[in-house]
Protein backbone atom coordinates (compact mmCIF):
# COMPACT_ATOMS: atom_id res chain seq x y z
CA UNK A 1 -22.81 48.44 28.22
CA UNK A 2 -26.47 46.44 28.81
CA UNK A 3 -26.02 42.89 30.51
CA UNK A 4 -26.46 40.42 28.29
CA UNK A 5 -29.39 37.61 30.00
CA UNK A 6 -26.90 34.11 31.02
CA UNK A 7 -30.86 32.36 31.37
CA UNK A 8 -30.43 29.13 28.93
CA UNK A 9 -34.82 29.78 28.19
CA UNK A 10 -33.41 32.18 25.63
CA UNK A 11 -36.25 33.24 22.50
CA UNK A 12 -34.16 31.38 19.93
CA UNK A 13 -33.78 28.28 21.68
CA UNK A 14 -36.95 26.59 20.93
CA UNK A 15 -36.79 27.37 17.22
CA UNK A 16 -33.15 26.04 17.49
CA UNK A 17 -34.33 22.52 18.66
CA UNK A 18 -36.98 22.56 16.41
CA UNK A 19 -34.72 23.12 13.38
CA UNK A 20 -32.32 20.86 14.63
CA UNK A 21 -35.23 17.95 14.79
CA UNK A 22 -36.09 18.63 11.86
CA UNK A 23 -32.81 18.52 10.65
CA UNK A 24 -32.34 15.34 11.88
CA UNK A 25 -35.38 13.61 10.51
CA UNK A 26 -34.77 14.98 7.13
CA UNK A 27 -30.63 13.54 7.47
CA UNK A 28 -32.34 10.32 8.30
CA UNK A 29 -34.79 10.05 5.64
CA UNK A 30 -32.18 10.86 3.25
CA UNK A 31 -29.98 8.01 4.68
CA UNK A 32 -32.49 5.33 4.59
CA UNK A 33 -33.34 5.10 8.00
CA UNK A 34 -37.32 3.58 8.60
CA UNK A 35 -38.91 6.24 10.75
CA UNK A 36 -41.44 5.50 13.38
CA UNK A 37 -44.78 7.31 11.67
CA UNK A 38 -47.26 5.35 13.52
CA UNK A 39 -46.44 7.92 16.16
CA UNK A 40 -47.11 10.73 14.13
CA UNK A 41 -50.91 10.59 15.29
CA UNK A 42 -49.79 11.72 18.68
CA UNK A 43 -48.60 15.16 17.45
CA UNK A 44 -51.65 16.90 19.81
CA UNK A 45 -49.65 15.62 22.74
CA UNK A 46 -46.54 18.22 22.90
CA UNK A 47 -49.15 20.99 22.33
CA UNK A 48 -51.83 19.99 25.04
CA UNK A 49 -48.38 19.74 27.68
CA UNK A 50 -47.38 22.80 26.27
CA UNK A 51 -51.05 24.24 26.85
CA UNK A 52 -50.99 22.85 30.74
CA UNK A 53 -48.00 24.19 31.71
CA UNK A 54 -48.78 27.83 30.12
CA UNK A 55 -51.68 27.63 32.41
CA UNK A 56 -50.19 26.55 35.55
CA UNK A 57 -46.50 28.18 35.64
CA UNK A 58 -46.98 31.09 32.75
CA UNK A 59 -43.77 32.75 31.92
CA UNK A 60 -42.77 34.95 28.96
CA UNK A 61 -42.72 32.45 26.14
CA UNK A 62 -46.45 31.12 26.89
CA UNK A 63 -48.51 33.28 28.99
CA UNK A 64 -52.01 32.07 30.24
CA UNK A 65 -53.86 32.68 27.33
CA UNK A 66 -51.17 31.04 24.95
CA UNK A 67 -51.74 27.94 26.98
CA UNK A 68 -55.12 28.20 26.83
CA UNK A 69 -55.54 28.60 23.10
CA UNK A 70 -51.95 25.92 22.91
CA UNK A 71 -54.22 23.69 25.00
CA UNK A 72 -57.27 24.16 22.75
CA UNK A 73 -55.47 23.42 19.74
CA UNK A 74 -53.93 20.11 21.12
CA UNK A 75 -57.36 19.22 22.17
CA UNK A 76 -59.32 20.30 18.68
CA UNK A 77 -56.23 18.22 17.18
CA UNK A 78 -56.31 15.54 19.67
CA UNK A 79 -60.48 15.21 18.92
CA UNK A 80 -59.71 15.34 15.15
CA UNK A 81 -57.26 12.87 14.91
CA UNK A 82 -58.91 10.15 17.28
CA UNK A 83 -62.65 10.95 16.51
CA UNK A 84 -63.23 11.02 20.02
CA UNK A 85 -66.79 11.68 21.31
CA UNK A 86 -67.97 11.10 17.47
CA UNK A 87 -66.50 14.21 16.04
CA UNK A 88 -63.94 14.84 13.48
CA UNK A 89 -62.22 17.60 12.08
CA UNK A 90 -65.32 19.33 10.70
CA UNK A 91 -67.20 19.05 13.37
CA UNK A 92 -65.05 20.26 16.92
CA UNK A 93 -64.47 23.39 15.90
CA UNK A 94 -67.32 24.06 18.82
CA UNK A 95 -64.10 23.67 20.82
CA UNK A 96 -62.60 27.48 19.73
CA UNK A 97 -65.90 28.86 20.52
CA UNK A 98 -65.79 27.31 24.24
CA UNK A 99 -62.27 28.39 24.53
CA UNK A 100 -63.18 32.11 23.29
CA UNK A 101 -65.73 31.99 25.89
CA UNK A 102 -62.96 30.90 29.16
CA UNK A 103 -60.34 33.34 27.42
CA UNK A 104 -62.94 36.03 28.49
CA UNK A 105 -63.70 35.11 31.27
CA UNK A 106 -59.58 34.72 32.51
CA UNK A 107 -58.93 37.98 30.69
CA UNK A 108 -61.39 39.22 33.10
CA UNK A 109 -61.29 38.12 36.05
CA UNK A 110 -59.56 40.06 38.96
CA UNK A 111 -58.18 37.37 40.29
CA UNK A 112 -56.52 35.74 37.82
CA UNK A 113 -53.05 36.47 36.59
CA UNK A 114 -53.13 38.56 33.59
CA UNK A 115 -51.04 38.33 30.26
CA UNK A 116 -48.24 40.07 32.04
CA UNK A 117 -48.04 38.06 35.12
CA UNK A 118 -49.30 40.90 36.97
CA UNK A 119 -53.09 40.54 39.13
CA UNK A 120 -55.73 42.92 37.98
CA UNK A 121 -56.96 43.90 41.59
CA UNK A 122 -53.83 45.86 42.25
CA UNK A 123 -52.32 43.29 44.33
CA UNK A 124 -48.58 43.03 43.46
């Protein structure tokens, strides 16, 4: 009989706040409760932090290259929503094509970790 993982970073976990958040907003809109929207312009945030810390402590939910292209998304979205540097959303996509260009290089690169958390040079 397989062993059945006890780690609480199960696959379904994430999904199950997320549907329970939503959940919750949608009870509360439903029950009249005013809901904080102003804050809805920082939605880039959770996906920039989620970007960082694929890059610096990878693991098998977000590997390096999810949190580079979670990271790139939060920025884009971050650039978009702030018109920071004078662009907007039509004009940052420049953004993607900088982060195609680092993905190859890191996908690459024999001494950085690869998608698998394994190094490239044979190095365990």
């Amino acid at each position: 009989m397989a062993n059945k993982s006890t780690s609480p970073h199960q696959p379904g976990l994430l999904l199950g706040i997320i549907l329970i958040s939503l959940g919750g907003v949608l009870l509360a809109l439903k029950l009249g409760v005013t809901l904080p929207w102003h804050l809805w312009k920082y939605f880039p945030v959770p996906l920039i932090v989620i970007g960082l810390w694929g890059l610096v402590h990878p693991n098998r939910f977000v590997d390096r290259m999810g949190g580079l292209w979670f990271l790139t998304a939060g920025i884009y979205c971050l650039i978009g929503q702030f018109k920071l540097f004078g662009l907007d959303w039509w004009s940052a996509w420049p953004v993607y094509v900088i982060a195609a260009g680092i993905a190859v290089m890191i996908d690459r690169s024999p001494h950085i970790c690869s998608r698998h958390g394994q190094r490239n040079d044979g190095e365990a």
